[in-house]
Protein backbone atom coordinates (compact mmCIF):
# COMPACT_ATOMS: atom_id res chain seq x y z
CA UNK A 1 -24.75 9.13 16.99
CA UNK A 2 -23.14 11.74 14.85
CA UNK A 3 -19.43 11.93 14.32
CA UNK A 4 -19.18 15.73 14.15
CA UNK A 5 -16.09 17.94 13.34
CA UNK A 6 -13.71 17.69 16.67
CA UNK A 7 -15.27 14.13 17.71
CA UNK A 8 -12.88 11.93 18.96
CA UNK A 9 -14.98 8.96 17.43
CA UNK A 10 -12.23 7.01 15.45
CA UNK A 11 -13.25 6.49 11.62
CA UNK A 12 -14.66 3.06 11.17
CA UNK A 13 -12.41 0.52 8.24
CA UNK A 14 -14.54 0.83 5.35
CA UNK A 15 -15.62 -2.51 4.15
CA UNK A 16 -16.45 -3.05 0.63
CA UNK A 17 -18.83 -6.23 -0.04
CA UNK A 18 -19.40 -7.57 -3.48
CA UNK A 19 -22.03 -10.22 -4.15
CA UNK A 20 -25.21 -10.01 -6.96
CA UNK A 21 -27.24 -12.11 -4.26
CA UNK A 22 -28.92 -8.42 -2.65
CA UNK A 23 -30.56 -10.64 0.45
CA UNK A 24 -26.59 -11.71 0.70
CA UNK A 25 -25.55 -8.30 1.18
CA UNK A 26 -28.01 -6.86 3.36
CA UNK A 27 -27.36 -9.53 5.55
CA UNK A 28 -23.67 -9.24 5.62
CA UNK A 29 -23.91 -5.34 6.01
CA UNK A 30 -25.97 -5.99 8.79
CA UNK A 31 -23.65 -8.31 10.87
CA UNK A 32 -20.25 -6.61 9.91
CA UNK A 33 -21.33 -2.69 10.67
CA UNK A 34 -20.58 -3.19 14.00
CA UNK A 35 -16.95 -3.48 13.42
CA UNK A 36 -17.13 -1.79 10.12
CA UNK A 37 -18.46 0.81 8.02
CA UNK A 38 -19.83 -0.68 4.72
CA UNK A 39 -20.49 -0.34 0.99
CA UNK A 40 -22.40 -2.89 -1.37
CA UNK A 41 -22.14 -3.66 -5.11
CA UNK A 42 -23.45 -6.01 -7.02
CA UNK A 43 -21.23 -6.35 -9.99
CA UNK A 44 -17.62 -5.73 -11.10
CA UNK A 45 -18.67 -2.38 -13.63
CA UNK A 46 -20.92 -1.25 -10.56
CA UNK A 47 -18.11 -1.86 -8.26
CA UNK A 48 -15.59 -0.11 -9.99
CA UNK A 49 -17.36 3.17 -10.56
CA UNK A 50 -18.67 3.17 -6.92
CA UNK A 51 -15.00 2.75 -5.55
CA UNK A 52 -13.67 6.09 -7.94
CA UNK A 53 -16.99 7.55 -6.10
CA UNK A 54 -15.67 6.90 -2.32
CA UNK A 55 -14.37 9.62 -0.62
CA UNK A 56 -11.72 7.03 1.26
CA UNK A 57 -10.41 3.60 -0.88
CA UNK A 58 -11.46 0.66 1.55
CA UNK A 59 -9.08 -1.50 3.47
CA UNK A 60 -11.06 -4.57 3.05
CA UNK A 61 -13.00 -5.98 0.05
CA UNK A 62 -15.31 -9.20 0.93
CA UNK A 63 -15.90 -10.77 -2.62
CA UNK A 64 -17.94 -13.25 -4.57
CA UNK A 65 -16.38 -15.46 -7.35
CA UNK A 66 -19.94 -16.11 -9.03
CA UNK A 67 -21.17 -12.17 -10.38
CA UNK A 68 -22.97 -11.32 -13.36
CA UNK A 69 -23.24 -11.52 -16.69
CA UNK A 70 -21.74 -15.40 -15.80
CA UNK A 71 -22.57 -16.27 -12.26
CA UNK A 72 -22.39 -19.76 -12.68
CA UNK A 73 -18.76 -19.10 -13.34
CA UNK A 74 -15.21 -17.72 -11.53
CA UNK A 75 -14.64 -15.58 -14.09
CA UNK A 76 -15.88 -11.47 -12.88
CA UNK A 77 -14.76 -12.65 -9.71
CA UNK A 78 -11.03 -13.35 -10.64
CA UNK A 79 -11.38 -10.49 -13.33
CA UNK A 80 -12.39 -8.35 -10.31
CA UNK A 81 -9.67 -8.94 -7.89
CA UNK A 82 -7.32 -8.08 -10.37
CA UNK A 83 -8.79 -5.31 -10.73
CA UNK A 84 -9.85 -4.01 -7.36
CA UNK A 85 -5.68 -4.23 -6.65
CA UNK A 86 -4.92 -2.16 -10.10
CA UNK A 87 -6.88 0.76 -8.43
CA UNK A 88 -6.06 0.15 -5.13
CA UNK A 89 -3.20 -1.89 -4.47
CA UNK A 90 -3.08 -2.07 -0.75
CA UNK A 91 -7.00 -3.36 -0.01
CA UNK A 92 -6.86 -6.49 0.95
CA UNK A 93 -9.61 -9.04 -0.94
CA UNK A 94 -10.92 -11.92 0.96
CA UNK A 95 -13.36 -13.99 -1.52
CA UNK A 96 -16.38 -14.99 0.06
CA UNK A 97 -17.77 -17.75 -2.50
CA UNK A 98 -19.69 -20.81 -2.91
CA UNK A 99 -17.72 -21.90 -6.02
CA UNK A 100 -15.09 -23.11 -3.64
CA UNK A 101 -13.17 -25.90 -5.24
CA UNK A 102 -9.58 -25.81 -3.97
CA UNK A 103 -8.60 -24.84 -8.03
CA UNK A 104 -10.67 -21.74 -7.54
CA UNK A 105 -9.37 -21.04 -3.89
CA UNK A 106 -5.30 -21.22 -5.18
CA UNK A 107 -6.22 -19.23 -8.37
CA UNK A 108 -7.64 -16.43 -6.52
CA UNK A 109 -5.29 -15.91 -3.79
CA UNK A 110 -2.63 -16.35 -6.54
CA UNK A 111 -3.87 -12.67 -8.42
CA UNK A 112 -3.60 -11.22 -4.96
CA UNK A 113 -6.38 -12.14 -2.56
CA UNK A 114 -5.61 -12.49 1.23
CA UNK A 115 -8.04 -15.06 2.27
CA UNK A 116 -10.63 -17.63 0.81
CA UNK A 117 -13.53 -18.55 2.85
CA UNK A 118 -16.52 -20.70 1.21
CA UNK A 119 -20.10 -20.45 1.49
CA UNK A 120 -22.03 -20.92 3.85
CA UNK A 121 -20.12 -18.87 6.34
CA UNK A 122 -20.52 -18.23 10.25
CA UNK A 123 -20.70 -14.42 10.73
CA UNK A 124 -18.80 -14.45 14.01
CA UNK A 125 -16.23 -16.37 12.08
CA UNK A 126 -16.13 -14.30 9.31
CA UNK A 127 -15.57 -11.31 11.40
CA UNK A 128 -12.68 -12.81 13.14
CA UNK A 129 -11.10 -13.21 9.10
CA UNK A 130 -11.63 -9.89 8.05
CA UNK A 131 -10.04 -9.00 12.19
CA UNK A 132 -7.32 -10.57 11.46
CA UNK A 133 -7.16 -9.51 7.53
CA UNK A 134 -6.88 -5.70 8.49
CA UNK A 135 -4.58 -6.41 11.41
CA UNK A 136 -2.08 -7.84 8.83
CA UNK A 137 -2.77 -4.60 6.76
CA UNK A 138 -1.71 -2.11 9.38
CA UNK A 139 1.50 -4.51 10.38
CA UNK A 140 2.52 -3.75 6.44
CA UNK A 141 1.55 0.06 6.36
CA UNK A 142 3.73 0.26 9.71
CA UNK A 143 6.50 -1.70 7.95
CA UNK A 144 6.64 0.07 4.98
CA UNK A 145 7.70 3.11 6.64
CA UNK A 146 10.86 2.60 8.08
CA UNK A 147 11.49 -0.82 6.09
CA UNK A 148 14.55 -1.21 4.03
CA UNK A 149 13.45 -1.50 0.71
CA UNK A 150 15.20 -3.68 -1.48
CA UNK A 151 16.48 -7.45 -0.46
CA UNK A 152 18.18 -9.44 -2.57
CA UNK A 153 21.83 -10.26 -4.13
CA UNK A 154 20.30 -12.26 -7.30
CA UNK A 155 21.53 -10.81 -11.01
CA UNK A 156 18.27 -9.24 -11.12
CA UNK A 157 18.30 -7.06 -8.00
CA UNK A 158 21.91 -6.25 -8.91
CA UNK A 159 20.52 -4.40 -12.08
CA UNK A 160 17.78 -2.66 -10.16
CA UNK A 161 20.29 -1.51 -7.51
CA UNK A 162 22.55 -0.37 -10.44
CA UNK A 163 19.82 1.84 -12.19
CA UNK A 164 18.81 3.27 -8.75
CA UNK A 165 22.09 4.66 -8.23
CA UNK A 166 22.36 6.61 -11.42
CA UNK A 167 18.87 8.00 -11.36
CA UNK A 168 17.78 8.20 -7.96
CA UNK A 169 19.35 12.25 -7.32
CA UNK A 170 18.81 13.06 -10.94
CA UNK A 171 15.87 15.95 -11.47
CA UNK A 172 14.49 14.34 -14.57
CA UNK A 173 11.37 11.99 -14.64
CA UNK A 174 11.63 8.45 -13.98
CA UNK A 175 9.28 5.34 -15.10
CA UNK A 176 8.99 2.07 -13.46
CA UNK A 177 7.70 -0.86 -15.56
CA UNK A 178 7.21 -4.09 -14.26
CA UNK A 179 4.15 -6.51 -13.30
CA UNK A 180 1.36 -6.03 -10.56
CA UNK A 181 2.41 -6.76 -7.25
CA UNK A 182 6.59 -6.86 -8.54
CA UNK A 183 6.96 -3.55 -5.53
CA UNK A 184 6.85 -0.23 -8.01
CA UNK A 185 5.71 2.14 -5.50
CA UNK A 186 7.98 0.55 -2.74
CA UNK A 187 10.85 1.35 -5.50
CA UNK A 188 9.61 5.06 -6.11
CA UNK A 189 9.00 5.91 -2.52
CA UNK A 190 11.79 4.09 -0.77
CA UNK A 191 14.45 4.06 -3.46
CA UNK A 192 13.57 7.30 -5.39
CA UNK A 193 12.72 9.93 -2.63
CA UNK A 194 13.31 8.85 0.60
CA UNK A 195 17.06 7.54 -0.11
CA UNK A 196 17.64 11.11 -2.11
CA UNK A 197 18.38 14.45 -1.04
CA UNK A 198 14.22 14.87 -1.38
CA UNK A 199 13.78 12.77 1.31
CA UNK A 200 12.55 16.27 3.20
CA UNK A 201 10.17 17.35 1.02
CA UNK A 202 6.75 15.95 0.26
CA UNK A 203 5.84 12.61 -1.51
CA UNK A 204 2.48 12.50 -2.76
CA UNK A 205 1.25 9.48 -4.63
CA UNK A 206 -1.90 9.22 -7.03
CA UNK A 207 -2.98 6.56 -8.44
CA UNK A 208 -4.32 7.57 -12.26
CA UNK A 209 -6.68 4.35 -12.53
CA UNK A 210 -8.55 4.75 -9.03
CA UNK A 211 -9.64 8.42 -9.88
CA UNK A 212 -12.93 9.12 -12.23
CA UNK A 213 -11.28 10.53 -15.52
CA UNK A 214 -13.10 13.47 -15.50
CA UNK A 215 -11.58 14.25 -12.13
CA UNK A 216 -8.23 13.28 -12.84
CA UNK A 217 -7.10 17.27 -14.11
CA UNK A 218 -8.98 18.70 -11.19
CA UNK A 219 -6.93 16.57 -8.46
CA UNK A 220 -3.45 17.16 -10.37
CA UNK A 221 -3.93 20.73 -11.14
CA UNK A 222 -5.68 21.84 -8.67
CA UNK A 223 -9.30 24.12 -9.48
CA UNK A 224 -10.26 27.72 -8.76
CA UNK A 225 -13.87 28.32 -7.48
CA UNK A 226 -16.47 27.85 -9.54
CA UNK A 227 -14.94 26.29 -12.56
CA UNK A 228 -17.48 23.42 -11.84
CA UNK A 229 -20.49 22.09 -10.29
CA UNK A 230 -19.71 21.51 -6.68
CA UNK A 231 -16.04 23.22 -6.94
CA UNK A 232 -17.08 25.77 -4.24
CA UNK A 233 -13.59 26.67 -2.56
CA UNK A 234 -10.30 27.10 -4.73
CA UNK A 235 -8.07 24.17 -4.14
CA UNK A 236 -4.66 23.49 -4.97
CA UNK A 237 -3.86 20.05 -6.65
CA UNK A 238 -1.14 17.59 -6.70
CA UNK A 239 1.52 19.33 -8.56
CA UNK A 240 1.10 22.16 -6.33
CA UNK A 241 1.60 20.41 -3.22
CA UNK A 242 4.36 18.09 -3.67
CA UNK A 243 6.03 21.60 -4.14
CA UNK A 244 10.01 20.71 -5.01
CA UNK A 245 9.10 17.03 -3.96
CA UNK A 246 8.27 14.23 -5.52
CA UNK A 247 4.72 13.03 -7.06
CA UNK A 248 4.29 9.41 -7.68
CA UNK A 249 1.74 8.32 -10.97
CA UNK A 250 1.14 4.97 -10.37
CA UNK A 251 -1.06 3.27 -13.41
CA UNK A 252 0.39 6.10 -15.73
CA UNK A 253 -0.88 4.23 -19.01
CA UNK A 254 -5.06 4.84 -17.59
CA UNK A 255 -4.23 8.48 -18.06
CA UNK A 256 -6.58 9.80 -20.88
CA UNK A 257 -4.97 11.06 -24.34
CA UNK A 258 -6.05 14.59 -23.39
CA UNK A 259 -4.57 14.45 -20.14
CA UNK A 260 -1.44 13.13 -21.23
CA UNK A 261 -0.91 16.44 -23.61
CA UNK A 262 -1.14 18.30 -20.29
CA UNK A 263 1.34 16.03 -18.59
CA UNK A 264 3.72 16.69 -21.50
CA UNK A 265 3.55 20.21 -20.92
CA UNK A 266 4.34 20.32 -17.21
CA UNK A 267 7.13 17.58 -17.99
CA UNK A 268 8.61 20.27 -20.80
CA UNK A 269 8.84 23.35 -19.02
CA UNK A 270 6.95 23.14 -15.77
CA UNK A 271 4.29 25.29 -16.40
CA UNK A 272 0.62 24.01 -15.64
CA UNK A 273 -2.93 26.04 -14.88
CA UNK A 274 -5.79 25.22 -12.24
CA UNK A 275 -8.86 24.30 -14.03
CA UNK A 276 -10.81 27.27 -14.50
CA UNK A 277 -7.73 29.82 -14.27
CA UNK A 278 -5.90 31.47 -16.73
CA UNK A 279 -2.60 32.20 -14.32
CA UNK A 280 0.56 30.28 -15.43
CA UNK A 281 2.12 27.85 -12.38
CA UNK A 282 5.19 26.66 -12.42
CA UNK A 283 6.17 22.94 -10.80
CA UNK A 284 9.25 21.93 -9.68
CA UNK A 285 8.17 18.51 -8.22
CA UNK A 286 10.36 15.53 -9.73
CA UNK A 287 7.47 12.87 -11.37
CA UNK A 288 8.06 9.67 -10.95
CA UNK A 289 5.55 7.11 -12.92
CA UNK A 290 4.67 3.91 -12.86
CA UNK A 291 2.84 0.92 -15.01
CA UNK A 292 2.42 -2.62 -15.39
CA UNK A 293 1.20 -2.01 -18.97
CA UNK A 294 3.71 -2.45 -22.38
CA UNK A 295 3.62 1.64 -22.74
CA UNK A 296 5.54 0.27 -26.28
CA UNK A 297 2.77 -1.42 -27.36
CA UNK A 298 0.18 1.13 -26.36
CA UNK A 299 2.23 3.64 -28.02
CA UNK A 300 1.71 1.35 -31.61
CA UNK A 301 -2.16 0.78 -30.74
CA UNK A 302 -2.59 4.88 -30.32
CA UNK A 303 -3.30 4.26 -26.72
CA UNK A 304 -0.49 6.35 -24.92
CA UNK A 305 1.46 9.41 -26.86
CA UNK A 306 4.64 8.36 -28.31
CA UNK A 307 6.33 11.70 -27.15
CA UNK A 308 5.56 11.75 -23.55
CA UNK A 309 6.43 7.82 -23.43
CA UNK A 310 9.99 9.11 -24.60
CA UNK A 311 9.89 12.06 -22.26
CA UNK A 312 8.89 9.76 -19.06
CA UNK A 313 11.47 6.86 -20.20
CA UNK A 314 14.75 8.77 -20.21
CA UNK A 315 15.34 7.66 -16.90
CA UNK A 316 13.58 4.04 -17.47
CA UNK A 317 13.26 1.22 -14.23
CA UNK A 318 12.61 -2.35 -14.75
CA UNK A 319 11.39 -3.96 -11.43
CA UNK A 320 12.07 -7.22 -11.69
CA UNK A 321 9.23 -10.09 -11.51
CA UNK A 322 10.19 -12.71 -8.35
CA UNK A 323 10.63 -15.54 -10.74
CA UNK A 324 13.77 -13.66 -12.21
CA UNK A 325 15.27 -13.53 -8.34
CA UNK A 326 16.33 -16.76 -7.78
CA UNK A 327 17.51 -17.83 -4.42
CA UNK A 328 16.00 -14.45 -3.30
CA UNK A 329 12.76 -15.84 -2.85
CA UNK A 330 13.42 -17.49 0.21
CA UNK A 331 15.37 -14.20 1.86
CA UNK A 332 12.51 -12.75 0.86
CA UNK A 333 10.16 -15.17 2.47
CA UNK A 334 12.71 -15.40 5.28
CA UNK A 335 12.24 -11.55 5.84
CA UNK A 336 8.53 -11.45 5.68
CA UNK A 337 8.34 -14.84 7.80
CA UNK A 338 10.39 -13.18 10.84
CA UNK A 339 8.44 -9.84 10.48
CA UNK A 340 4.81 -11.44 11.35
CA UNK A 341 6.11 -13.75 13.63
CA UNK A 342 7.35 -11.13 15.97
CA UNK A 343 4.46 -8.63 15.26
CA UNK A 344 2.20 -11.09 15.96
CA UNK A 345 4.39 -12.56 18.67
CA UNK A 346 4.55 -16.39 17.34
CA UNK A 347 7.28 -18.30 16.62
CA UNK A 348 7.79 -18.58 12.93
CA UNK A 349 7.05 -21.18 10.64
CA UNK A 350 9.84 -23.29 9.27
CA UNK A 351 10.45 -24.70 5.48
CA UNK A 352 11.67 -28.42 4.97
CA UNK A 353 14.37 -28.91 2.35
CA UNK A 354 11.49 -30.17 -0.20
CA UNK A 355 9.32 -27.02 0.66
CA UNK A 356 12.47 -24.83 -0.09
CA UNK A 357 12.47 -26.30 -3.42
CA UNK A 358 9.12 -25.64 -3.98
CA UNK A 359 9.62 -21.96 -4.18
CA UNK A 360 12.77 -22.11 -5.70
CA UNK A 361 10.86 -23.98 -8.63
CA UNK A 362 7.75 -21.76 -8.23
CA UNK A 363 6.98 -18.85 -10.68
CA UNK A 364 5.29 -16.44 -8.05
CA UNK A 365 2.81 -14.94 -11.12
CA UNK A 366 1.63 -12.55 -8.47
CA UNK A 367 5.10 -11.60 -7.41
CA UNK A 368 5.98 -10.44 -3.93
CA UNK A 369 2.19 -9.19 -3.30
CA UNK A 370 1.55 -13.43 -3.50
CA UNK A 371 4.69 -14.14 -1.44
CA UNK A 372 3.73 -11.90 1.36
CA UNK A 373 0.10 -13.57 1.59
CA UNK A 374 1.35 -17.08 1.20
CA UNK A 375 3.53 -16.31 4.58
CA UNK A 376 0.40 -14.39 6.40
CA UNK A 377 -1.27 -17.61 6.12
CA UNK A 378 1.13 -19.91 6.78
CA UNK A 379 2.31 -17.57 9.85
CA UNK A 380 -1.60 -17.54 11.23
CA UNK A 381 -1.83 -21.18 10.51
CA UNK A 382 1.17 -22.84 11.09
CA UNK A 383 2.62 -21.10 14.11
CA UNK A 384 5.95 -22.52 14.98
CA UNK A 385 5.79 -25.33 12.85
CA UNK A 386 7.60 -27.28 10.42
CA UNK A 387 6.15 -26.88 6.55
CA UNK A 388 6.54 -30.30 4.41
CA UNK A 389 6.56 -29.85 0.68
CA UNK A 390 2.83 -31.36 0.71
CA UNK A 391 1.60 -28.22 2.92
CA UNK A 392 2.93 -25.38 0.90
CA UNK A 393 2.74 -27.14 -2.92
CA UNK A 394 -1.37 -26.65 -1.39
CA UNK A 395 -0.48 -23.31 -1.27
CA UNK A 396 1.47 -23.06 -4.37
CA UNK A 397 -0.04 -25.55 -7.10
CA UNK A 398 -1.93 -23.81 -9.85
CA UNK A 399 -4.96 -25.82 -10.94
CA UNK A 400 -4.03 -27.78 -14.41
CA UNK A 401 -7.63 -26.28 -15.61
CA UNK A 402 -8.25 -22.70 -15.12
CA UNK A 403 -11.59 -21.53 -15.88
CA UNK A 404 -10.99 -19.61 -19.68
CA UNK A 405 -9.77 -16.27 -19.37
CA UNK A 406 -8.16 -16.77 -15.87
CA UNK A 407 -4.61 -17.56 -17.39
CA UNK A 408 -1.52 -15.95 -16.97
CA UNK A 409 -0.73 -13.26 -18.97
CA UNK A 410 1.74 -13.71 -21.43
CA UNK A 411 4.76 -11.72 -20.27
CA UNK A 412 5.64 -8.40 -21.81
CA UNK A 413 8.99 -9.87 -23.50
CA UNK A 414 7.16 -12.11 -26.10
CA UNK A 415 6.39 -10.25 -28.73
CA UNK A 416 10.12 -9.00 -29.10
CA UNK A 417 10.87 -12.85 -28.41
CA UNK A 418 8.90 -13.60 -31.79
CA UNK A 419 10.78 -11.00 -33.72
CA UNK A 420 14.04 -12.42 -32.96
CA UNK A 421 13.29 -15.58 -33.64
CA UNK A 422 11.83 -14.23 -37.06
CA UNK A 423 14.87 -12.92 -37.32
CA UNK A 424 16.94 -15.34 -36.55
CA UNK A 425 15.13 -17.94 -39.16
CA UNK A 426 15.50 -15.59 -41.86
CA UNK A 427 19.06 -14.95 -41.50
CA UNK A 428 19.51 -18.97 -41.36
CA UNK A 429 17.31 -19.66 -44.27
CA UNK A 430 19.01 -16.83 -46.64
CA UNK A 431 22.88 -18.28 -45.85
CA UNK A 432 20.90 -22.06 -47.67
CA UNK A 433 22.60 -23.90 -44.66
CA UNK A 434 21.24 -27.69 -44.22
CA UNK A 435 18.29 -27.24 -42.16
CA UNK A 436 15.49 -29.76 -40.70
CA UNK A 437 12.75 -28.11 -39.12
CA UNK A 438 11.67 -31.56 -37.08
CA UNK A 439 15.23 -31.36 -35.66
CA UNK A 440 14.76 -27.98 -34.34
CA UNK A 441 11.49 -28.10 -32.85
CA UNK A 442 12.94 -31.58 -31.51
CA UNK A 443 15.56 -30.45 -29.97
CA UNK A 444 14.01 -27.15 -28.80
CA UNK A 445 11.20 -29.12 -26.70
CA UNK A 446 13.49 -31.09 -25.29
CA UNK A 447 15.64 -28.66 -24.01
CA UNK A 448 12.59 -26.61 -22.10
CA UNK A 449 11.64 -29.66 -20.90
CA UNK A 450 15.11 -30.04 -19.18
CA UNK A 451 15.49 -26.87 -18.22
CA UNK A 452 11.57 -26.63 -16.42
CA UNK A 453 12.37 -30.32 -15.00
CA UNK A 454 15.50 -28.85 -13.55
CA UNK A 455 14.10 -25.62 -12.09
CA UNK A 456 11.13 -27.37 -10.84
CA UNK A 457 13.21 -30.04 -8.99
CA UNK A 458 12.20 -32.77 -10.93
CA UNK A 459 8.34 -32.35 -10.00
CA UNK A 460 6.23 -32.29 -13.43
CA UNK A 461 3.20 -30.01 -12.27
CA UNK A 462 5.52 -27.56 -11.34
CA UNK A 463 7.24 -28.06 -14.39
CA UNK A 464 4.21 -28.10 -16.71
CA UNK A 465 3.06 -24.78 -15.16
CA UNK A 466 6.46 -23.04 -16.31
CA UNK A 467 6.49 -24.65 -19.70
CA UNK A 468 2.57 -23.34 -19.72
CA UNK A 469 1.05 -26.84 -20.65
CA UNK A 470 -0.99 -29.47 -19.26
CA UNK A 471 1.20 -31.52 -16.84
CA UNK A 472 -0.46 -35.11 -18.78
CA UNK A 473 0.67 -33.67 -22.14
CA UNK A 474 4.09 -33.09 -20.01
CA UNK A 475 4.27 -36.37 -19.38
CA UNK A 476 2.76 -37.61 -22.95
CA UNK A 477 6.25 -35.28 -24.76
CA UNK A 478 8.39 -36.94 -22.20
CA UNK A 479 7.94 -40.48 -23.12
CA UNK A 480 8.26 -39.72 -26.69
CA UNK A 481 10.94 -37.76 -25.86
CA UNK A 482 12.28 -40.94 -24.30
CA UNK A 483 11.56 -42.93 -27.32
CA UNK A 484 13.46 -41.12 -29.85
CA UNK A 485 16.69 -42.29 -31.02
């Protein structure tokens, strides 16, 4: 049957299923299209061009750990969901693999996925997953909307409230930096428009690394007819119809060098042309962008232009990673916790002391996005019952031997770490002070290994996993720490 214009058919969720085994996916598309509508790819490259090709971004992503070039390994797959969240950051990614050690499982949902199911699995089941996956979805799309946006008393949401206040009414561009899944958009849409006198006028939101770069000018500007194969009506872009609102760039360092020189332009003075016109537009929409990127650093490598980096950070955001919030980790987890329980109408899961502690101690490397899912699960599983520290640290615990490549990402700050400390060692060694370098290092090992002890609660994995080491050569540096006079 044919949904035709005027149908009152309702639009399938478009399911997106990843796996380089083809009888795997015909199989799959054939059990889920009852519920869903589906796409198919068959590795991450493929994947990624084919979702800039959709007409709609998917709300669910069913994924394979094992794709090529290394399908014997984690790797693309983990590589994938980061970057299946980059372009779009509200699918949600349940991984659908065989290489379904519980290492794998934690590692994955930790970079953002909602669910891990392993191979072989029943399709009736697996329906009911990806069911209850979207239902979750739409509770946080409903939320979002009249949610307040920021929780939190800890030093770091202090700041962010602080810079919100003095830029959030100001006309002049704003950038956000901070790490995936720390809340940018929720900042620019909740904080930056819809607490400001724009709060009337239109938000519009674009995300620069989901769109096809030789698209991107097309959907900002807008395009007059004919100014390329298959523009057959004139339509107005992005700039044009957030009018004297506000339009969001999220992923503002994927925007190409050419496009950027554009940006500048409007930024400068306003003024900005549909492709294939000549006539001179003017914008008065406030931007508002967005990156998880070190624009500094792309700025050095020739990446990002060094003058519209200055022009976009004038007004300049730092949302704050959720191991920098302290005790606001568990009001945040308190808030989400109380939300699902009563939109799913269960009583809420409770936290022992030594499960309290646990996220206290824990580093959250996929920020609030990993929060959130950690309490979707527990709140599906656990209904009404009382978390120990053994339950959630299963949740929680990083494997002590991540696949290469799947690491952390060094944080953004140390590179200007290194500098100080460069400069710091040359002022020291200059002044001829008496200086042992065994000391130092001594006595600089020892105090991170306090300091992660104490954060951690006294548990070593959690500790080792903050100090970034194995938790066996934790415990190796310990008892020589122990040993020394």
């Amino acid at each position: 049957m044919l949904n035709l214009p005027g149908s009152s058919l309702p639009e399938k969720p478009l399911l997106l299923i990843v796996d380089d085994d083809g009888l795997i996916c015909d199989s799959l598309s054939f059990s889920m299209t009852p519920l869903f509508e589906v796409v198919t790819s068959h590795s991450r490259p493929h994947c990624l061009q084919l979702l800039r090709q959709l007409r709609r971004t998917p709300e669910l992503a069913l994924v394979d750990l094992g794709l090529p070039p290394v399908p014997h390994r984690p790797d693309e797959g983990f590589a994938l969901i980061s970057d299946l969240l980059k372009v779009a950051p509200e699918i949600r990614i349940v991984v659908l693999s065989g290489q379904s050690d519980d290492g794998n499982a934690r590692h994955a949902r930790t970079l953002g996925a909602a669910d891990f199911v392993a191979k072989p699995c029943d399709p009736g089941d697996l329906q009911q997953i990806l069911k209850r996956t979207l239902a979750f979805r739409a509770l946080d799309e409903r939320h979002r909307e009249g949610a307040s946006p920021l929780l939190g008393n800890s030093p770091a949401m202090q700041k962010l409230r602080v810079q919100l206040r003095q830029y959030a009414d100001l006309p002049f561009p704003v950038l956000i930096e901070g790490e995936s899944g720390s809340g940018k958009e929720i900042i620019a849409s909740g904080c930056l428009h819809y607490e400001t006198r724009r709060r009337l006028r239109p938000f519009l939101a674009l995300n620069c690394a989901a769109i096809s770069p030789n698209l991107v000018e097309a959907i900002l500007f807008g395009y007059a007819r004919g100014a390329f194969t298959g523009a057959i009506t004139t339509k107005a872009g992005y700039f044009e119809d957030a009018a004297d609102g506000t339009l969001f760039l999220d992923e503002i360092g994927e925007l190409a060098l050419d496009l950027q020189a554009k940006l500048l332009r409007v930024l400068e003075n306003g003024e900005y042309q549909r492709v294939g016109e000549t006539q001179k537009r003017v914008s008065q929409a406030r931007i508002i962008a967005a990156t998880n990127r070190d624009l500094r650093k792309e700025v050095r490598a020739g990446n990002f232009r060094a003058d519209l980096y200055h022009r976009l950070s004038v007004c300049s955001i730092a949302a704050p990673p959720l191991r920098e919030m302290e005790d606001d980790r568990l009001l945040l987890l308190d808030h989400f916790r109380r939300h699902y329980a009563a939109q799913t109408q269960q009583q809420p899961f409770r936290l022992s002391t030594a499960a309290e502690a646990l996220v206290c101690g824990y580093a959250f490397p996929g920020n609030v996005r990993e929060l959130r899912n950690i309490v979707i699960r527990l709140t599906t599983r656990h209904p009404g019952q009382l978390i120990d520290g053994a339950a959630l640290e299963a949740e929680l615990d990083l494997p002590d031997d991540l696949p290469s490549g799947s690491a952390n990402p060094a944080t953004a700050d140390d590179e200007a770490t290194g500098d100080a400390i460069i400069a710091a060692a040359t002022h020291r060694l200059r002044r001829r002070e008496p200086f042992s370098l065994d000391r130092l290092l001594d006595a600089t090992e020892r105090g991170y290994i306090e300091a992660a002890l104490k954060l951690a609660h006294g548990n070593v994995s959690q500790a080792a996993r903050l100090l970034g080491i194995h938790r066996t050569t934790l415990y190796n540096r310990m008892e020589a720490t122990a040993r020394e006079p």
